[in-house]
N, C-alpha and C. Protein backbone atom coordinates (compact mmCIF):
# COMPACT_ATOMS: atom_id res chain seq x y z
N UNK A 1 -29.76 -5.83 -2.26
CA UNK A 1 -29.45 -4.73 -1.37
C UNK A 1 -28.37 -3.87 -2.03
N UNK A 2 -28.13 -2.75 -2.14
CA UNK A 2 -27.75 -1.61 -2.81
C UNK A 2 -27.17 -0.85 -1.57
N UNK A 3 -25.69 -0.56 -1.94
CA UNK A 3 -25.15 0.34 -0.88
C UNK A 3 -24.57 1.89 -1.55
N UNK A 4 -24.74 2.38 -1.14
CA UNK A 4 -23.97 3.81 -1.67
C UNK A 4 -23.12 4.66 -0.83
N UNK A 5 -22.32 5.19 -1.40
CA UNK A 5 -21.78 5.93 -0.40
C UNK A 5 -22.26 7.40 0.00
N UNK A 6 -21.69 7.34 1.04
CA UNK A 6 -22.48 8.84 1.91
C UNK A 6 -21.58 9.77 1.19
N UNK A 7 -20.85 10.44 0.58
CA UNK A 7 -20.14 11.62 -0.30
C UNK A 7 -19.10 11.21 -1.38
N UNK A 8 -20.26 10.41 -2.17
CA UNK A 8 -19.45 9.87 -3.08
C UNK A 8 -18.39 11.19 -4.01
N UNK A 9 -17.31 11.15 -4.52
CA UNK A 9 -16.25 11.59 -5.21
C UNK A 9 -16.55 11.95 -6.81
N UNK A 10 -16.46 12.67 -7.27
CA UNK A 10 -16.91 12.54 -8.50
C UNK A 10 -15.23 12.10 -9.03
N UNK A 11 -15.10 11.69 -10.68
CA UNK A 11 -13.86 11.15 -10.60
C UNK A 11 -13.36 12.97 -11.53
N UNK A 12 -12.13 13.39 -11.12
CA UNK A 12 -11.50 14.82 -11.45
C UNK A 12 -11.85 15.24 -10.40
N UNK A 13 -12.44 15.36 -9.23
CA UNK A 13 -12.77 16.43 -8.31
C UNK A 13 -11.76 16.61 -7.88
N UNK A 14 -11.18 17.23 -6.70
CA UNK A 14 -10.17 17.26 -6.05
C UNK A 14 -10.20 16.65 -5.22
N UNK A 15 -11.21 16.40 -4.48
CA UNK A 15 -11.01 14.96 -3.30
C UNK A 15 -10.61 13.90 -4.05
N UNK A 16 -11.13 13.49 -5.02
CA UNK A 16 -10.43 11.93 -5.94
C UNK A 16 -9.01 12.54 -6.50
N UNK A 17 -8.62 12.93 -6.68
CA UNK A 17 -7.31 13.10 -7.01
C UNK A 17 -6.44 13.51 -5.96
N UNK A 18 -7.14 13.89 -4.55
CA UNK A 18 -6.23 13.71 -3.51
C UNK A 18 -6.24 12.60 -3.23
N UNK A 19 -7.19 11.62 -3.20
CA UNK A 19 -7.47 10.31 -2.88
C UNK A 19 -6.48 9.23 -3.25
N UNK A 20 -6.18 9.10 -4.90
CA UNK A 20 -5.52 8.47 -5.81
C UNK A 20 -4.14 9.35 -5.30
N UNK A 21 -3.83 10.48 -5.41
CA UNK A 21 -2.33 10.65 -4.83
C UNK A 21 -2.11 10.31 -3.52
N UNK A 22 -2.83 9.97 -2.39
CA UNK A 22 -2.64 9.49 -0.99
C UNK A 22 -1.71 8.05 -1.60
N UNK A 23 -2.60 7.80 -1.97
CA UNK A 23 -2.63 6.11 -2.47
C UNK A 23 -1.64 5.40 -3.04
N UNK A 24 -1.26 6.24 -4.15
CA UNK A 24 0.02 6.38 -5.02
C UNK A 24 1.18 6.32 -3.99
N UNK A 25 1.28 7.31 -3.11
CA UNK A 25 2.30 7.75 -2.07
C UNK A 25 2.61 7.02 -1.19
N UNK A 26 1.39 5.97 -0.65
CA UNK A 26 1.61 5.26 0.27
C UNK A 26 3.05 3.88 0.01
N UNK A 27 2.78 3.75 -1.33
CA UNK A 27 4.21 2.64 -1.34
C UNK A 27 5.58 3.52 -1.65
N UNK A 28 5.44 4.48 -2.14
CA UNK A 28 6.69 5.17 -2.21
C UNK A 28 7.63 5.36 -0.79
N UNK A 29 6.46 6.02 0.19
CA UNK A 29 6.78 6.24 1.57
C UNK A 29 7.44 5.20 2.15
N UNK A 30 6.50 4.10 1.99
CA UNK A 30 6.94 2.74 2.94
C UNK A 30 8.46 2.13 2.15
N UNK A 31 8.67 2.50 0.99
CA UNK A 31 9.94 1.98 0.48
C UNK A 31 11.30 3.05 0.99
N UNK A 32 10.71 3.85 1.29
CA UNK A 32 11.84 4.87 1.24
C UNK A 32 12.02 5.30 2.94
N UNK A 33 11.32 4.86 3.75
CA UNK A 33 11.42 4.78 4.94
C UNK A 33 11.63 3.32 5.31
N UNK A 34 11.55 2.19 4.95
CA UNK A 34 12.02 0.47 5.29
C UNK A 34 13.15 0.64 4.92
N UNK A 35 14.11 1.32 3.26
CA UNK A 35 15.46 1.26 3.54
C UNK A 35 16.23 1.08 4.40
N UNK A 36 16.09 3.16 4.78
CA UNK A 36 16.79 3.46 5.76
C UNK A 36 17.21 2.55 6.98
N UNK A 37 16.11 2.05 7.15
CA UNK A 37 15.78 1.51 8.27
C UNK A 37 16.41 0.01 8.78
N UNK A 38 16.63 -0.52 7.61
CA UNK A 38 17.83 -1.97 7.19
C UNK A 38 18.85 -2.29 8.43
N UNK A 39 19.70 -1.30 8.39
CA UNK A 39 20.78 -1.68 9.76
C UNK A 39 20.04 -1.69 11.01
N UNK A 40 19.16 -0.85 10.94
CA UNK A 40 18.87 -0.60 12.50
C UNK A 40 17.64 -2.02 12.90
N UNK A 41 17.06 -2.64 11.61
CA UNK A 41 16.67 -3.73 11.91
C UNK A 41 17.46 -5.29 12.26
N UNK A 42 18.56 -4.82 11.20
CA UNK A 42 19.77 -5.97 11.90
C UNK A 42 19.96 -6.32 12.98
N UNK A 43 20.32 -5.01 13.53
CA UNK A 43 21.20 -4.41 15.07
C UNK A 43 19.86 -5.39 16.14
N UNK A 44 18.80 -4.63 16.17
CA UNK A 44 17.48 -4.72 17.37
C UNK A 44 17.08 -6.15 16.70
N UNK A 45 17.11 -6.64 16.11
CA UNK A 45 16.58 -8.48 16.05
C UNK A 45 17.42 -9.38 15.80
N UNK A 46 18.67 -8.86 15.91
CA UNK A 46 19.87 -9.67 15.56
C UNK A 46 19.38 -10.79 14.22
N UNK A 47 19.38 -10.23 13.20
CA UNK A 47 19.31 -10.94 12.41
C UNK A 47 20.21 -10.34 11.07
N UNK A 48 20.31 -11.50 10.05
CA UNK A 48 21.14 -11.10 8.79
C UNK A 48 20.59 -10.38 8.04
N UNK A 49 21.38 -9.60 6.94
CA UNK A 49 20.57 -8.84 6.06
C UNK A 49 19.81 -9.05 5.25
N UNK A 50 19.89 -10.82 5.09
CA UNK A 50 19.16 -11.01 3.87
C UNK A 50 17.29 -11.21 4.68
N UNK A 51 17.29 -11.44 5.66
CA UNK A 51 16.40 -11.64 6.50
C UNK A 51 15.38 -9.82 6.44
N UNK A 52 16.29 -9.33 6.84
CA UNK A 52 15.78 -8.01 6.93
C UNK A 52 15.21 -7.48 5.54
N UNK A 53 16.10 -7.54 4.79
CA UNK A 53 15.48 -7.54 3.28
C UNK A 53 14.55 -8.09 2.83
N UNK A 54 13.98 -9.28 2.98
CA UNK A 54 12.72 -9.76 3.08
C UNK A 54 11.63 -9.27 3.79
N UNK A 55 11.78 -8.42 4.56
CA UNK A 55 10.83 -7.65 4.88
C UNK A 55 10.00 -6.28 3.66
N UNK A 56 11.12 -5.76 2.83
CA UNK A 56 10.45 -5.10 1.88
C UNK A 56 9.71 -5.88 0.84
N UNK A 57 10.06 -7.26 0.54
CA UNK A 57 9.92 -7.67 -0.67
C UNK A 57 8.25 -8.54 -0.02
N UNK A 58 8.42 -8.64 1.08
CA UNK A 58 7.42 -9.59 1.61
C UNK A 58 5.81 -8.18 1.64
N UNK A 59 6.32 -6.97 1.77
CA UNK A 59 5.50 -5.50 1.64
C UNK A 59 4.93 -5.72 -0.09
N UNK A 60 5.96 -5.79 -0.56
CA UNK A 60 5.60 -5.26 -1.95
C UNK A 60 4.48 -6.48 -2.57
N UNK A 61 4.67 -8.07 -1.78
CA UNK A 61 3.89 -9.05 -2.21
C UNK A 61 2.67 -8.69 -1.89
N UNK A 62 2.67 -8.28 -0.58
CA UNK A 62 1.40 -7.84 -0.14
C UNK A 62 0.77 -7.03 -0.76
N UNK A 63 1.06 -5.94 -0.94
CA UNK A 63 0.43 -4.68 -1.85
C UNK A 63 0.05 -5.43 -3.20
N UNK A 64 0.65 -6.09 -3.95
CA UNK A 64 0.34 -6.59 -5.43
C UNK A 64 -0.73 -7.32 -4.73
N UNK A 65 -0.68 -8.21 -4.01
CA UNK A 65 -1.80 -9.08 -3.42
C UNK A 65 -2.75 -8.58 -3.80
N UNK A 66 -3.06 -7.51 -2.40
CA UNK A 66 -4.10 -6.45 -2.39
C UNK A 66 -4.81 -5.87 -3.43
N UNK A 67 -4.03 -5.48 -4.48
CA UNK A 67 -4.35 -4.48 -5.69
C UNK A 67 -5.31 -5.62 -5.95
N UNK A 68 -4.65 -6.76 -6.17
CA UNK A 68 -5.53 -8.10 -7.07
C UNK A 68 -6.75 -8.13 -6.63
N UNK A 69 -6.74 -8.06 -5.17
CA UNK A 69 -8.12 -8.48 -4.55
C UNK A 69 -8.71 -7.51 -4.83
N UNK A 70 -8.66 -6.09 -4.65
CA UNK A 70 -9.33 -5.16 -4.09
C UNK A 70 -9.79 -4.17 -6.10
N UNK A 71 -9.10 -4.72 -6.88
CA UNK A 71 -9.44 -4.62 -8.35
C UNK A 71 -10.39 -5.12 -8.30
N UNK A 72 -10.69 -6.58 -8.54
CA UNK A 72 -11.77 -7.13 -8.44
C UNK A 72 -12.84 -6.89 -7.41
N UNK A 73 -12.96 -6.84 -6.80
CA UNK A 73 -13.98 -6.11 -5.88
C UNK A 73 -14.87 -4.80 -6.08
N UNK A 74 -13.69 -3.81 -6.82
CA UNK A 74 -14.53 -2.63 -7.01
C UNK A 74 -14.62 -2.71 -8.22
N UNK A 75 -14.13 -3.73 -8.94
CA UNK A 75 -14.93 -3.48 -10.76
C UNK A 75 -16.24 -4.83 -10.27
N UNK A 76 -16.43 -5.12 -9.38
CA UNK A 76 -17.69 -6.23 -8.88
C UNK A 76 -19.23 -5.24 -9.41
N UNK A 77 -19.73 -5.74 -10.43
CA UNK A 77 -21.32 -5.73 -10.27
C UNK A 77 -21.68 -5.50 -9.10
N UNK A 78 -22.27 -4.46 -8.77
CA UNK A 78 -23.09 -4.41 -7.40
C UNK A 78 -24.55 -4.72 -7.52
């Protein structure tokens, strides 16, 4: 069984290179908005900083995770 996509991207078009910069952006965003955000997670869960800080690093595992899985998947033989 063979799937395709309904408007596939050519790679240079401008939808794929908006695509890949969404993508790109998405961990920049989430790092630079979880900073900020550090005390005010202290304060509302009463917890220590090092606790709270584990929240970015526990993001960034995830994302590497992801890449791993989701590499393999789309370099998959269909």
């Amino acid at each position: 069984m063979t799937t395709s996509l309904r408007f596939p991207a050519r790679v240079g078009s401008p939808r794929w290179i908006g695509s890949l910069s969404a993508l790109t952006a998405t961990t920049a965003m989430s790092i630079d908005m979880s900073l900020p955000a550090q005390p005010t997670l202290m304060r509302e869960f009463s917890v220590p900083s090092d606790r709270t800080q584990l929240t970015l690093s526990l993001f960034l595992l995830g994302y590497a995770v992801g890449q791993l899985i989701m590499g393999y998947i789309s370099d998959a033989p269909t």
